[in-house]
Structure formats: structure tokens, C-alpha cells
Protein backbone atom coordinates (compact mmCIF):
# COMPACT_ATOMS: atom_id res chain seq x y z
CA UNK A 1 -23.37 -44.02 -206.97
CA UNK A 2 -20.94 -43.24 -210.32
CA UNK A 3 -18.95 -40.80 -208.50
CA UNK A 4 -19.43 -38.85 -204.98
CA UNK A 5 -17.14 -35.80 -206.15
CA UNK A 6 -19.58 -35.19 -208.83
CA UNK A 7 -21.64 -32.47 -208.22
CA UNK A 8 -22.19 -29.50 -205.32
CA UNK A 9 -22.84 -31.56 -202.66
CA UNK A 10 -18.57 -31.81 -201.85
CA UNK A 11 -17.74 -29.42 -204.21
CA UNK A 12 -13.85 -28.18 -203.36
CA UNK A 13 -13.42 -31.64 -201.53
CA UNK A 14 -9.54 -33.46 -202.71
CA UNK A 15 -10.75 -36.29 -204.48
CA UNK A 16 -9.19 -39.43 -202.41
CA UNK A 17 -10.36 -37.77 -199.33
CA UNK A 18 -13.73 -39.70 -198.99
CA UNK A 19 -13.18 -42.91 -198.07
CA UNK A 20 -17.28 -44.56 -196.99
CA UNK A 21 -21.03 -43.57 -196.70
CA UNK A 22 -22.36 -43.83 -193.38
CA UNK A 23 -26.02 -45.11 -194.11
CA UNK A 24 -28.39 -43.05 -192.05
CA UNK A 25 -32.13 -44.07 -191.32
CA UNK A 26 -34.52 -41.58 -189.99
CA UNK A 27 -37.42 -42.61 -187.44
CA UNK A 28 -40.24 -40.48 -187.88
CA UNK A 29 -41.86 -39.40 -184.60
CA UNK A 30 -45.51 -39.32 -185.34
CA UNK A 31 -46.00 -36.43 -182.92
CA UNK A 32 -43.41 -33.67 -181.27
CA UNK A 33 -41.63 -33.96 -178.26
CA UNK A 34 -42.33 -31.90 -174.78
CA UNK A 35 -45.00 -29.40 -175.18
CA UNK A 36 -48.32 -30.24 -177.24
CA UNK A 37 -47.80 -26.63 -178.84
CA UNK A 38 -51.63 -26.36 -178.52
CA UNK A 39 -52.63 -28.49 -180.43
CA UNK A 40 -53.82 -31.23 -177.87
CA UNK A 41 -52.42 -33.57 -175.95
CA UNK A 42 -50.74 -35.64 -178.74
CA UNK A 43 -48.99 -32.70 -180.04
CA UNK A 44 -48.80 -31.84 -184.28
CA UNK A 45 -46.73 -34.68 -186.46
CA UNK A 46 -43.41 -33.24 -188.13
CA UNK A 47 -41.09 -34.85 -190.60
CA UNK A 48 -38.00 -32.74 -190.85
CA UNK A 49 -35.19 -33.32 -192.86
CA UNK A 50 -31.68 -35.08 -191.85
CA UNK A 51 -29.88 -32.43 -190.30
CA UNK A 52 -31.27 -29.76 -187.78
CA UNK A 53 -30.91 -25.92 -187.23
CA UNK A 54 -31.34 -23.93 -184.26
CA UNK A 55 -33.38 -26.87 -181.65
CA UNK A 56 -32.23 -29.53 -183.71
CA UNK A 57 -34.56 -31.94 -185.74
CA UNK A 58 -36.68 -34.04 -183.81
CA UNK A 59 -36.76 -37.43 -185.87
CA UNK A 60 -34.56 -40.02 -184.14
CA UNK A 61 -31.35 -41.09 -186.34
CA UNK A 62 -30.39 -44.85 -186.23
CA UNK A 63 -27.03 -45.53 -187.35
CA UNK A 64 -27.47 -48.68 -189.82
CA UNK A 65 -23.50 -49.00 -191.18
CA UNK A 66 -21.22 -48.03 -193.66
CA UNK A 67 -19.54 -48.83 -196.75
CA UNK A 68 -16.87 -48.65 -199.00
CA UNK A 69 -16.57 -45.94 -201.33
CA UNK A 70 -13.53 -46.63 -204.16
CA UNK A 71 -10.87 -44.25 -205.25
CA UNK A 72 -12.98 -43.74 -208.21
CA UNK A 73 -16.10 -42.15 -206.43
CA UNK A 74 -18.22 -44.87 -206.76
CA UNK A 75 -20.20 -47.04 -204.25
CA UNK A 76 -22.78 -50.13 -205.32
CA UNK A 77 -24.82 -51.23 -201.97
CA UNK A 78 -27.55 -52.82 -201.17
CA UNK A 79 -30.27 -51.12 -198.45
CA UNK A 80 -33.46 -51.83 -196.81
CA UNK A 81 -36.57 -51.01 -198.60
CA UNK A 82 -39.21 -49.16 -197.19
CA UNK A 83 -37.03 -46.92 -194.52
CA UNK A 84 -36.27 -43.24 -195.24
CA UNK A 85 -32.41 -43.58 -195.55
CA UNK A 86 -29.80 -40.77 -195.85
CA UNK A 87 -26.27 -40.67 -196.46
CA UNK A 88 -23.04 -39.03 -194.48
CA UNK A 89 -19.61 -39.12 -196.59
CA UNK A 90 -16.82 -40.02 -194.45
CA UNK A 91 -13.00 -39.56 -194.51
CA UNK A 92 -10.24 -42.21 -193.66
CA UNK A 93 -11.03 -41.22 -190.58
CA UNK A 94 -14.35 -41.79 -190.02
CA UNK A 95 -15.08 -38.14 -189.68
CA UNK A 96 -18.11 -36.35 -191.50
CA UNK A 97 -17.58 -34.46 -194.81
CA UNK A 98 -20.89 -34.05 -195.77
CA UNK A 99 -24.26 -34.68 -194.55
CA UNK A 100 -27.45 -35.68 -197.17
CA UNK A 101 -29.77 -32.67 -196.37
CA UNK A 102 -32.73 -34.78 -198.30
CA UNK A 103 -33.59 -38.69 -197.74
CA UNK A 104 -34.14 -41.41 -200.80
CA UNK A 105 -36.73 -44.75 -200.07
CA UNK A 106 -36.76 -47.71 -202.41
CA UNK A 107 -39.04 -49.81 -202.60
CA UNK A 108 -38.66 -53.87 -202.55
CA UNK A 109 -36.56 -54.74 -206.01
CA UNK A 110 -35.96 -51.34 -207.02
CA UNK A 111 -32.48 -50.19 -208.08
CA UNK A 112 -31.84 -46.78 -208.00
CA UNK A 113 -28.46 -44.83 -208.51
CA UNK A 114 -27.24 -41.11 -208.35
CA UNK A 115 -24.80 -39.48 -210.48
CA UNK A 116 -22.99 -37.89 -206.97
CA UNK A 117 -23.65 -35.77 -204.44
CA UNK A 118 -26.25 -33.05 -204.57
CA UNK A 119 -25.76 -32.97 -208.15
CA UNK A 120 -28.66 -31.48 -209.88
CA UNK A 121 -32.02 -33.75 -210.32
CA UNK A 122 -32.07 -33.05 -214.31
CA UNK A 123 -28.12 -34.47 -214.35
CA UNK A 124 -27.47 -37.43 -216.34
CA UNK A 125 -24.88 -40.25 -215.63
CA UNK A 126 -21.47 -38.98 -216.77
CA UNK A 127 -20.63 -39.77 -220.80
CA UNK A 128 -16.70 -39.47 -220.31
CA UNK A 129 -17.07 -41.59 -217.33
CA UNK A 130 -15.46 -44.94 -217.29
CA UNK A 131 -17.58 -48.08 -215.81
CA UNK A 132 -16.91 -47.11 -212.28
CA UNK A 133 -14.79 -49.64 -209.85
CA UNK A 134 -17.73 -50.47 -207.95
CA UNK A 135 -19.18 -51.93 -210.68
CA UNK A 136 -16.71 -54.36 -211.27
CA UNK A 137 -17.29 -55.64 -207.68
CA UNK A 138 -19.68 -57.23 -206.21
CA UNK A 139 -22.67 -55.36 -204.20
CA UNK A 140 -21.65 -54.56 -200.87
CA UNK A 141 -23.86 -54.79 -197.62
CA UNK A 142 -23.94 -52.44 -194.84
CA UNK A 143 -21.42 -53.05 -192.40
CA UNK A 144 -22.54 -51.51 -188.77
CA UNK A 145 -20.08 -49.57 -186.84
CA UNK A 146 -18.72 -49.92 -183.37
CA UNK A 147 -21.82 -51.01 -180.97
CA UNK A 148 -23.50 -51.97 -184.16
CA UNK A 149 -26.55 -51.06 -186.21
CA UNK A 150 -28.28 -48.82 -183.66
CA UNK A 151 -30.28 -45.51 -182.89
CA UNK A 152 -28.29 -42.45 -181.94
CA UNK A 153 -28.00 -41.34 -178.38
CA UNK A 154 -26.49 -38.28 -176.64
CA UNK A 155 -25.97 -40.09 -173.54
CA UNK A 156 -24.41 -42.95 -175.03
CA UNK A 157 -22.10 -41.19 -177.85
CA UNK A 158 -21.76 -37.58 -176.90
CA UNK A 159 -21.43 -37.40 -172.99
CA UNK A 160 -18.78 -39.86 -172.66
CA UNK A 161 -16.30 -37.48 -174.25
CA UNK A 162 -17.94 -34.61 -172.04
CA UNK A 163 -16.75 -37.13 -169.28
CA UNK A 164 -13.50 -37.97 -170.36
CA UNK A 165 -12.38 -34.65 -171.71
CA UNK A 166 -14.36 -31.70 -170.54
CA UNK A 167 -16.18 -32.44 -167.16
CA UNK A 168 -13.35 -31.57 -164.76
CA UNK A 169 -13.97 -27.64 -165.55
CA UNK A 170 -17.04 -27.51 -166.87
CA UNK A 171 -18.36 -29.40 -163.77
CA UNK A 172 -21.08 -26.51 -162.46
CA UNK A 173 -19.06 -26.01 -159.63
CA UNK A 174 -15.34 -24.47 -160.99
CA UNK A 175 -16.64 -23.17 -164.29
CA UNK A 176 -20.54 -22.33 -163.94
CA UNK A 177 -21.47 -24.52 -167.25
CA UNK A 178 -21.82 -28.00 -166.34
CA UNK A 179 -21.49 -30.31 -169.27
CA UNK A 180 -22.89 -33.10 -166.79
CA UNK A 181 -24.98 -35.17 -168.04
CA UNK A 182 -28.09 -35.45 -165.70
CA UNK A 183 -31.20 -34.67 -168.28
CA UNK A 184 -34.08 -32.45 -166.49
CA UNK A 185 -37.51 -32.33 -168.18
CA UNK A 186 -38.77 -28.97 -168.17
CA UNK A 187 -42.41 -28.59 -168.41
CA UNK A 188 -45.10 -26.20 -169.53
CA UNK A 189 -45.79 -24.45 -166.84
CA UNK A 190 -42.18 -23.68 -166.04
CA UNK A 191 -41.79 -22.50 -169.50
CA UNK A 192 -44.60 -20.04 -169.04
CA UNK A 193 -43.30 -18.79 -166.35
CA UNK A 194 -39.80 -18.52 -167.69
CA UNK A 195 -41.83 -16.72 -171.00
CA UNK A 196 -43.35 -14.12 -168.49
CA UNK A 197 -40.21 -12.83 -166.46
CA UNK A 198 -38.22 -12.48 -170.54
């Protein structure tokens, strides 16, 4: 990548303030979750895109790593072929900027580079660009975060804050929304039912 501050993608972000790429890869399910939505029992396949609206997506995220992006805006990497990656830009924090709404897959061999974020697909590199940092360095592998290279779980990653932070009012019993985290499976005919009395 020649420079991550190049175009829309983190347009109005300080330059300086992105400090890695989180390297996302997205597991296709090959048919939806819960209810079959009539069309049989193995439900209808979806591929949706990185980040999710309204009931979320329903692809699972696994969390492969990160890496280094210089004070220039550049990054040179090396990823696994064949997997539907996406990217998340991170600050010296480790918090999310930006989010890839789009995935990239290379194939064995290939090399493949981006001008910056989002720019437009018709951009070329930048002219008045000097040969970027990354460049000059060698090409960086994926370092895994935390727990490692793994798939993302709300139980694992999310509740334990609920737990630590949240749970002692929001408990179902002093504040009537319980951020506990016992999962219930609601099925079909409970929805229906649930549909009727609306």
C-alpha cells in the first residue's frame, strides 16, 4: 500500500494517527443461520460484505494479525492466497479507524498493491510520491494479536467487558436489560407467534 491517507476511505484522518492494518479474513457460511427463510431446510447461501447493518452480517470474521504501517502511509505484507481478506486501520492504540467495506483475494504468486484507502479504482500510484518507507524494508508477515490468529467470538471478546464493566446494573434483576451472557435459540415457531401478536 503507497499511502493509507490517500484517498476517501480516511479522508479528514491526522496523518500519523494510523499506526497498523488489522488483516481480516471472512468465512463464508454456505447457507444462513436460524430460520431456512423458506427456502428448505438448508436455508439460501449469502456472501455479504465486511461490515454489517441492522442484524449484522452473517459471515464469520477470523482475526489473522496485524502489521506495521510507517509514518509515510505505506505498508508491504505478505498474505495468504486464496482467502477473502479485508483490512481494519488501526491507531496507536489498537482502536479501529476504518473498516474495508469490500474484500481483495490473491491468488498464489500474485502481487497486488493499492494506491490507499478507498481511493478510486481508475487512480494511479502517486507521481509526486517518493519510494515509500515500506519499500525500503523488507516484507512483513502478519503478526496475530493477543490469543492469536483466530475467529471472532462475542462470548469470548465482547461479554467479558459486559462482565467486568456493565453486568452489576444491567443484571435483569436491578436494571431490566441484562447484558448476561446466556445465548437462547429462538426458533420458528416462536417467531411466528411473536409475528402474530405485532
Amino acid at each position: 500500500m503507497q499511502n493509507v491517507y490517500a484517498g476517501n476511505g480516511v479522508e479528514g484522518i491526522e496523518p500519523g494517527t494510523i499506526k497498523k492494518l488489522r488483516v481480516m479474513e471472512i468465512i463464508f457460511r454456505p447457507a444462513s443461520v436460524g430460520a431456512a427463510l423458506g427456502l428448505g431446510k438448508g436455508g439460501g447461501g449469502h456472501a455479504f460484505t465486511p461490515v454489517g447493518v441492522g442484524n449484522a452480517s452473517w459471515d464469520v470474521k477470523r482475526v489473522l494479525g496485524t502489521v506495521d504501517v510507517e509514518e509515510d502511509g505505506s505498508a508491504l505484507f505478505k498474505v495468504p492466497a486464496r482467502k477473502p481478506l479485508y483490512f481494519q486501520v488501526l491507531d496507536e492504540n489498537d482502536r479501529v479507524v476504518q473498516t474495508m467495506r469490500s474484500w481483495s483475494t490473491l491468488q498464489p504468486g500474485e502481487i497486488q498493491s493499492c494506491v490507499g484507502c478507498h481511493e478510486h479504482k481508475n487512480t494511479v500510484p502517486l507521481t509526486n510520491h517518493p519510494v515509500s518507507k515500506s519499500m525500503n524494508k523488507a516484507i512483513q508477515p502478519i503478526v496475530p494479536e493477543g490469543r492469536g490468529e483466530r475467529n471472532f467470538s462475542y462470548i469470548e471478546e465482547v461479554q467479558p467487558i459486559w462482565d467486568a464493566n456493565c453486568i452489576s446494573c444491567h443484571n435483569g434483576v436491578d436494571h431490566r436489560m441484562s447484558l448476561k451472557g446466556d445465548l437462547k435459540v429462538v426458533d420458528e415457531q416462536t417467531r411466528r407467534k411473536f409475528r402474530t401478536r405485532i
